[in-house]
PDB file of N, CA and C in Angstrom:
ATOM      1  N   UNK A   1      -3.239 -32.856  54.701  1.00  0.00           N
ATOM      2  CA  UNK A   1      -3.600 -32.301  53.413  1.00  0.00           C
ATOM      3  C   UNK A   1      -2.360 -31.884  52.630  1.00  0.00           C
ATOM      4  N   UNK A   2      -1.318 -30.885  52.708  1.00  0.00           N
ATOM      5  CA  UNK A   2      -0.391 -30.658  52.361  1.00  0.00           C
ATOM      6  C   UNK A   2       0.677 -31.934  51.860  1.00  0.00           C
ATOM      7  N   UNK A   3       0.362 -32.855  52.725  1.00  0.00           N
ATOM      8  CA  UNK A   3       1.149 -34.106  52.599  1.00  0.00           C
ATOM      9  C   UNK A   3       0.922 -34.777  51.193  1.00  0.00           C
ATOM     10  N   UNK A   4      -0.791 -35.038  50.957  1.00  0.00           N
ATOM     11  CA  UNK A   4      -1.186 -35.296  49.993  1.00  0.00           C
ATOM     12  C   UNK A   4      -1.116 -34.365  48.315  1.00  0.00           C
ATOM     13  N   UNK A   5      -0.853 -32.876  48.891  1.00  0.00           N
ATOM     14  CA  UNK A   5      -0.305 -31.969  47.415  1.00  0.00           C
ATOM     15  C   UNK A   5       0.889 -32.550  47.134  1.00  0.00           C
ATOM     16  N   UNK A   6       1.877 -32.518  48.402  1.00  0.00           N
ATOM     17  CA  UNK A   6       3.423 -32.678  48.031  1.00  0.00           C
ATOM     18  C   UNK A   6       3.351 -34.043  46.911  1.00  0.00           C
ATOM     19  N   UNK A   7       2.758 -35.043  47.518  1.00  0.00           N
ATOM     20  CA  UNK A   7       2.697 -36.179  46.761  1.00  0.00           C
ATOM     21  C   UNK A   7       2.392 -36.249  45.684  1.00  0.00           C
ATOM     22  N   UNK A   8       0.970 -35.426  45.144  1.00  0.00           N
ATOM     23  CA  UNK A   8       0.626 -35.286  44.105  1.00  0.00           C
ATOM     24  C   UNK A   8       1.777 -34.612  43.041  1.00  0.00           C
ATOM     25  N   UNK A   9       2.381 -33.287  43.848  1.00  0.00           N
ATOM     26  CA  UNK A   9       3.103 -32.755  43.090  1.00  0.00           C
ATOM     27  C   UNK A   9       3.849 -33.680  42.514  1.00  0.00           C
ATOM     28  N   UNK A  10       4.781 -34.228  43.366  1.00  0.00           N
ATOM     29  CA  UNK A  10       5.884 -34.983  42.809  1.00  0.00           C
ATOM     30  C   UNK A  10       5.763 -35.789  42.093  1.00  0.00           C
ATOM     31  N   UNK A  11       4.389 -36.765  42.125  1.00  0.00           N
ATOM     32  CA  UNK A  11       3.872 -37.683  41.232  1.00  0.00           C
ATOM     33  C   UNK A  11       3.454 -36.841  39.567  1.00  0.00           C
ATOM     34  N   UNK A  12       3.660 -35.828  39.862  1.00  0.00           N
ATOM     35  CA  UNK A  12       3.436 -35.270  38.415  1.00  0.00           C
ATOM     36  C   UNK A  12       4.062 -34.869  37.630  1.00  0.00           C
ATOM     37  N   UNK A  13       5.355 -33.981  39.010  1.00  0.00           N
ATOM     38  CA  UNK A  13       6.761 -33.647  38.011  1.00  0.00           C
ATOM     39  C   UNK A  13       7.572 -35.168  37.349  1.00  0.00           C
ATOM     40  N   UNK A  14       6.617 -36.083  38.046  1.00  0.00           N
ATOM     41  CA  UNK A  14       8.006 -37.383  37.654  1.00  0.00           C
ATOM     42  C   UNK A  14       6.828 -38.137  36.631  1.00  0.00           C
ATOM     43  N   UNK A  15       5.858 -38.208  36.554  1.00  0.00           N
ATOM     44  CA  UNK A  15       5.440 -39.403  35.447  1.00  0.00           C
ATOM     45  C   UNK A  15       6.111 -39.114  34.367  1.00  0.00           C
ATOM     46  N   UNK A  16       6.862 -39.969  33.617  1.00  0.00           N
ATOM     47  CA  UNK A  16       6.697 -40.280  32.756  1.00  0.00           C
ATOM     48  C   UNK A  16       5.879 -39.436  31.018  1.00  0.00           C
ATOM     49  N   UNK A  17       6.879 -38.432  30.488  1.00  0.00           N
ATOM     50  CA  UNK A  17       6.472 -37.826  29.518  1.00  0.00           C
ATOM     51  C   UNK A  17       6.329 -38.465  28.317  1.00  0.00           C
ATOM     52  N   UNK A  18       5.075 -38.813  27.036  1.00  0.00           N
ATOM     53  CA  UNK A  18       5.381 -38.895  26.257  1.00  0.00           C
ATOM     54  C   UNK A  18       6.205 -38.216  25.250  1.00  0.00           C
ATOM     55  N   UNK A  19       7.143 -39.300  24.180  1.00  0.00           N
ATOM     56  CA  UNK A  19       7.936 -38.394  23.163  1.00  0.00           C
ATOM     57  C   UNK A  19       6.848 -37.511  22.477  1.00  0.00           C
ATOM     58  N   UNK A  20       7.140 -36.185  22.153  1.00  0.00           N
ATOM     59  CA  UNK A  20       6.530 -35.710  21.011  1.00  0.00           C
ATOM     60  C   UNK A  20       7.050 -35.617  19.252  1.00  0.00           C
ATOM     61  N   UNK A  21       6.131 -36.308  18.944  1.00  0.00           N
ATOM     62  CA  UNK A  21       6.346 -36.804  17.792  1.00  0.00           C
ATOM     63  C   UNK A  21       6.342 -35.929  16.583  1.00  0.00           C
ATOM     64  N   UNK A  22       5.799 -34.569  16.608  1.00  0.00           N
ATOM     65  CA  UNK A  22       6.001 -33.696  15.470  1.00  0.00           C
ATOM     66  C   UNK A  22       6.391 -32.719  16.107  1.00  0.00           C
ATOM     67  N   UNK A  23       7.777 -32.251  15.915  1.00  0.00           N
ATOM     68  CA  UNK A  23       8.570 -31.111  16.344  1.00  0.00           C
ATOM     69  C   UNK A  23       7.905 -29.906  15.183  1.00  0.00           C
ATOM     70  N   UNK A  24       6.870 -30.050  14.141  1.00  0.00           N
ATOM     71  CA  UNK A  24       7.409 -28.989  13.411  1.00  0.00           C
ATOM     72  C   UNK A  24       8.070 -28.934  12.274  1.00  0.00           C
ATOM     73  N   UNK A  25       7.282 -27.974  10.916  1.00  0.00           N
ATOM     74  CA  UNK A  25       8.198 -28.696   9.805  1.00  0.00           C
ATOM     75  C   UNK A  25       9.476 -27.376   9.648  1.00  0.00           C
ATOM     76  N   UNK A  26      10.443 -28.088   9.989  1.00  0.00           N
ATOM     77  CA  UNK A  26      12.007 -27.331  10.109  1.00  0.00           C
ATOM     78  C   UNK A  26      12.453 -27.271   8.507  1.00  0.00           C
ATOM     79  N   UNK A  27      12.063 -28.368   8.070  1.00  0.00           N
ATOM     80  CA  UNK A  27      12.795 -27.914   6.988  1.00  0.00           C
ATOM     81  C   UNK A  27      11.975 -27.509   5.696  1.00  0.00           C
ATOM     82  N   UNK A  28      10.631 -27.661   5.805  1.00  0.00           N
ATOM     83  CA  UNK A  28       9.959 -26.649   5.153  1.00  0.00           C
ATOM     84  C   UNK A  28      10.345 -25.425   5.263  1.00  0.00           C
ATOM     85  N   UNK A  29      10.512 -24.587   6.800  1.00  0.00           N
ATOM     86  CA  UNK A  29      11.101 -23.152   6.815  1.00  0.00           C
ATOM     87  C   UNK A  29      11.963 -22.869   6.533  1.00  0.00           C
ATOM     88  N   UNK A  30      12.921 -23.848   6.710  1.00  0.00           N
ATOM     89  CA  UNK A  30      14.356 -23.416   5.800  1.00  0.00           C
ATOM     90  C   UNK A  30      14.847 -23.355   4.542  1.00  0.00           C
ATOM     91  N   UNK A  31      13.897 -24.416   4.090  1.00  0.00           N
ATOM     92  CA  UNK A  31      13.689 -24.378   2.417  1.00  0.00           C
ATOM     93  C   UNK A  31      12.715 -23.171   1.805  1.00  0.00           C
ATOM     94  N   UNK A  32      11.841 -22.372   2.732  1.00  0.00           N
ATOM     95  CA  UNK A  32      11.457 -21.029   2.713  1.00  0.00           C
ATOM     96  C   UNK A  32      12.310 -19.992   3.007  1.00  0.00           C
ATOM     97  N   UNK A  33      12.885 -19.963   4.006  1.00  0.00           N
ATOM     98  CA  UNK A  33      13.934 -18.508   3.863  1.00  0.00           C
ATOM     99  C   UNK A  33      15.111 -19.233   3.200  1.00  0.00           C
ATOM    100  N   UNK A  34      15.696 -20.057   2.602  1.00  0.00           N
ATOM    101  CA  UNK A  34      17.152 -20.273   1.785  1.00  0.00           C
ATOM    102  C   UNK A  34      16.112 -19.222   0.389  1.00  0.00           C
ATOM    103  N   UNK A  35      14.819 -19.634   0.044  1.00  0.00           N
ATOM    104  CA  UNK A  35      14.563 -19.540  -1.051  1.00  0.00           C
ATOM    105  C   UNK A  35      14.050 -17.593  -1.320  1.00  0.00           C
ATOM    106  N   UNK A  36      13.422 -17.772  -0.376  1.00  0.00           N
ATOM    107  CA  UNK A  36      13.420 -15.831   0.085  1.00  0.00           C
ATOM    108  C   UNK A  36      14.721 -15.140  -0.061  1.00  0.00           C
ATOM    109  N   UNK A  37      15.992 -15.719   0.779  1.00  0.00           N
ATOM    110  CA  UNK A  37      17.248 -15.517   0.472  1.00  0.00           C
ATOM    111  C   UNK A  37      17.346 -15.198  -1.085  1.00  0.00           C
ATOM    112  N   UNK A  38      17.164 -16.158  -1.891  1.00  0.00           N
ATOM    113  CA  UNK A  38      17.573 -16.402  -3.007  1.00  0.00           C
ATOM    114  C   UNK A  38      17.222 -15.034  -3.931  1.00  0.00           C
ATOM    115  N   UNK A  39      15.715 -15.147  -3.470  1.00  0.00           N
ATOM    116  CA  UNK A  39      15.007 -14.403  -4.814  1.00  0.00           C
ATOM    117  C   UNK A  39      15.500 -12.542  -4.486  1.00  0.00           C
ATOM    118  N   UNK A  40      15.441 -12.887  -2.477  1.00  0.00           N
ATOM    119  CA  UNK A  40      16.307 -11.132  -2.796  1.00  0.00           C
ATOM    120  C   UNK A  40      17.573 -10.772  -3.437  1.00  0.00           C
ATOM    121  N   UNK A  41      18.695 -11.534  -3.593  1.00  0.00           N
ATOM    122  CA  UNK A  41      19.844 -11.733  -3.893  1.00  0.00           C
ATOM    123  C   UNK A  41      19.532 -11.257  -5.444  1.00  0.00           C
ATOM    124  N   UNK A  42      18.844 -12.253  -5.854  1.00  0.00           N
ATOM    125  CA  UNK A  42      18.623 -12.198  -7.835  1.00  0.00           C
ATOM    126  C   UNK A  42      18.072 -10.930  -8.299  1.00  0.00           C
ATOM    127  N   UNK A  43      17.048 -10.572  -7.185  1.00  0.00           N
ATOM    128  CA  UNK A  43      16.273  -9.515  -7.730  1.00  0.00           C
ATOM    129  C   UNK A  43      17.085  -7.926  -7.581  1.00  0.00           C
ATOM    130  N   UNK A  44      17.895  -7.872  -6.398  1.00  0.00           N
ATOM    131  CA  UNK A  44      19.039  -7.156  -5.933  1.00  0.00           C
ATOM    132  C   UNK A  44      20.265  -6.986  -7.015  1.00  0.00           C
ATOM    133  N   UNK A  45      20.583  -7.817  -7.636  1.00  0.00           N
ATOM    134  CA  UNK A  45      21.333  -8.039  -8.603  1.00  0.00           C
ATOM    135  C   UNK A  45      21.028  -7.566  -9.716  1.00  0.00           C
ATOM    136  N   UNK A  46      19.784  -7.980 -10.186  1.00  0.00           N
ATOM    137  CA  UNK A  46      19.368  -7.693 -11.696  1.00  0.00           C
ATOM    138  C   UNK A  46      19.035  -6.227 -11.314  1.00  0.00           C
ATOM    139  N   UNK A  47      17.992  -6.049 -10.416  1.00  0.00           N
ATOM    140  CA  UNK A  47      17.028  -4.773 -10.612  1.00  0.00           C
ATOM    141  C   UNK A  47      17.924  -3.437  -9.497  1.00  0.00           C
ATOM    142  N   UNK A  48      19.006  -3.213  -8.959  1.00  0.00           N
ATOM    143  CA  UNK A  48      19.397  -2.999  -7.742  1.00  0.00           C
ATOM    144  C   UNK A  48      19.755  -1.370  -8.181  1.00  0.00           C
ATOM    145  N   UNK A  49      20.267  -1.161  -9.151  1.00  0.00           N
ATOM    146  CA  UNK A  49      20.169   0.436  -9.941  1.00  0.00           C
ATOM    147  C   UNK A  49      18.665   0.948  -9.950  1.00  0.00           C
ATOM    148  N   UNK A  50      17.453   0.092 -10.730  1.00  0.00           N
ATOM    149  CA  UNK A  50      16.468   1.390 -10.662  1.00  0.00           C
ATOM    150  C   UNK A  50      16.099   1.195  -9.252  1.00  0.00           C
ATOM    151  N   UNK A  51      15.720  -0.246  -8.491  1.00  0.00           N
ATOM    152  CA  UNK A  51      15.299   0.248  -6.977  1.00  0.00           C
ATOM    153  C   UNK A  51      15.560   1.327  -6.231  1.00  0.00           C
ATOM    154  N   UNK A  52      16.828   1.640  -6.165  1.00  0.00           N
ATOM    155  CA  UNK A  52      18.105   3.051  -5.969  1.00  0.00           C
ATOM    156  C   UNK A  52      17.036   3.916  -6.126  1.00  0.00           C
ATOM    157  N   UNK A  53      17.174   4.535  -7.837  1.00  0.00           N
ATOM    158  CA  UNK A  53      16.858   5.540  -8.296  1.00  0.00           C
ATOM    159  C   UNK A  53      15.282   5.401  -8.064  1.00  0.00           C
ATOM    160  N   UNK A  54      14.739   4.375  -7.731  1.00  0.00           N
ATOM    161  CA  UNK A  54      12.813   4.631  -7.611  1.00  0.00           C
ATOM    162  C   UNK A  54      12.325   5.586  -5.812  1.00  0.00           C
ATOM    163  N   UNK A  55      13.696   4.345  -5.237  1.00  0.00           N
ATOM    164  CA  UNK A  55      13.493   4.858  -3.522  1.00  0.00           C
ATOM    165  C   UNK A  55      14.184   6.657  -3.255  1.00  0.00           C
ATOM    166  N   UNK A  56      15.083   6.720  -4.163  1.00  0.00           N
ATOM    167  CA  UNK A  56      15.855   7.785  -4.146  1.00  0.00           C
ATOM    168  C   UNK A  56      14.300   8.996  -4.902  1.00  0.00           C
ATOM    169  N   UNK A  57      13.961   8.594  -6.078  1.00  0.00           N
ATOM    170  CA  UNK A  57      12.872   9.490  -6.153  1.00  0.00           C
ATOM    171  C   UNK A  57      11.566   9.934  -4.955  1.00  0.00           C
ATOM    172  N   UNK A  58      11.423   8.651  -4.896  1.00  0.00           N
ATOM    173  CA  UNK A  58       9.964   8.444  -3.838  1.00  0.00           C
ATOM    174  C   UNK A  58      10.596   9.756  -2.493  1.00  0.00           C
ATOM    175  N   UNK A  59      11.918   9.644  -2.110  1.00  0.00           N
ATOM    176  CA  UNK A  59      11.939  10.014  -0.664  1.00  0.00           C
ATOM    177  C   UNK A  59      12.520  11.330  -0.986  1.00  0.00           C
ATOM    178  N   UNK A  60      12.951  11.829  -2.271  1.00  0.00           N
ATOM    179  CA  UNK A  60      12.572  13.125  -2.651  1.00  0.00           C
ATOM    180  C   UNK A  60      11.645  13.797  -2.941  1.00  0.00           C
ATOM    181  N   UNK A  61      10.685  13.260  -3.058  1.00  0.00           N
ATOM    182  CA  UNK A  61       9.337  13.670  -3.626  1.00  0.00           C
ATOM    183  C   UNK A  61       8.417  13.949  -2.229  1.00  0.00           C
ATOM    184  N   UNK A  62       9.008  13.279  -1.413  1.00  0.00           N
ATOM    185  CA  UNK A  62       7.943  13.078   0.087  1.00  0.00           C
ATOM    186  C   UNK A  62       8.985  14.656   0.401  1.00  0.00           C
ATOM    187  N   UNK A  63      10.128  14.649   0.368  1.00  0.00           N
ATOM    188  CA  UNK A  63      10.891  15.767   1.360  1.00  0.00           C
ATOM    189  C   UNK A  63      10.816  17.133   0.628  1.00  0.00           C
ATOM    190  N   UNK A  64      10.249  17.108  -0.799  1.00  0.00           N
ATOM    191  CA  UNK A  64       9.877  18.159  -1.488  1.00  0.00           C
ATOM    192  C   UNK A  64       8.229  18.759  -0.785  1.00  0.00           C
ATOM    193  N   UNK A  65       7.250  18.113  -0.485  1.00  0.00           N
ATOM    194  CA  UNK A  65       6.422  18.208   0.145  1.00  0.00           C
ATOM    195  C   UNK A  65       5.988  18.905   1.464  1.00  0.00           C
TER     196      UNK A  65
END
């Protein structure tokens, strides 16, 4: 009996794998975070003074509390 697992085993670690053919869309996600990248950068840039002064209010307002 054992004789016949070993065999099996080995006959299974060794057949023969098909290629897999869709890894996954890679560069959809990367063309999603380059573009996430992007828009924090712009929005950081333009808006990056009142964000400051909105978070700077908000977490005075909580520690006044």
């Amino acid at each position: 009996m054992s004789l016949h697992l070993t065999r099996l085993f080995v006959a299974l670690l060794l057949r023969p794998r098909p290629a897999r053919k869709e890894r996954g869309d890679v560069p959809g996600w990367v063309l999603i975070t380059v573009m996430t990248a992007g828009l924090v950068v712009a929005i950081w840039t333009l808006a990056g003074d009142q964000l400051a002064t909105m978070l700077r209010n908000a977490l005075s307002s909580v520690a006044n509390k």
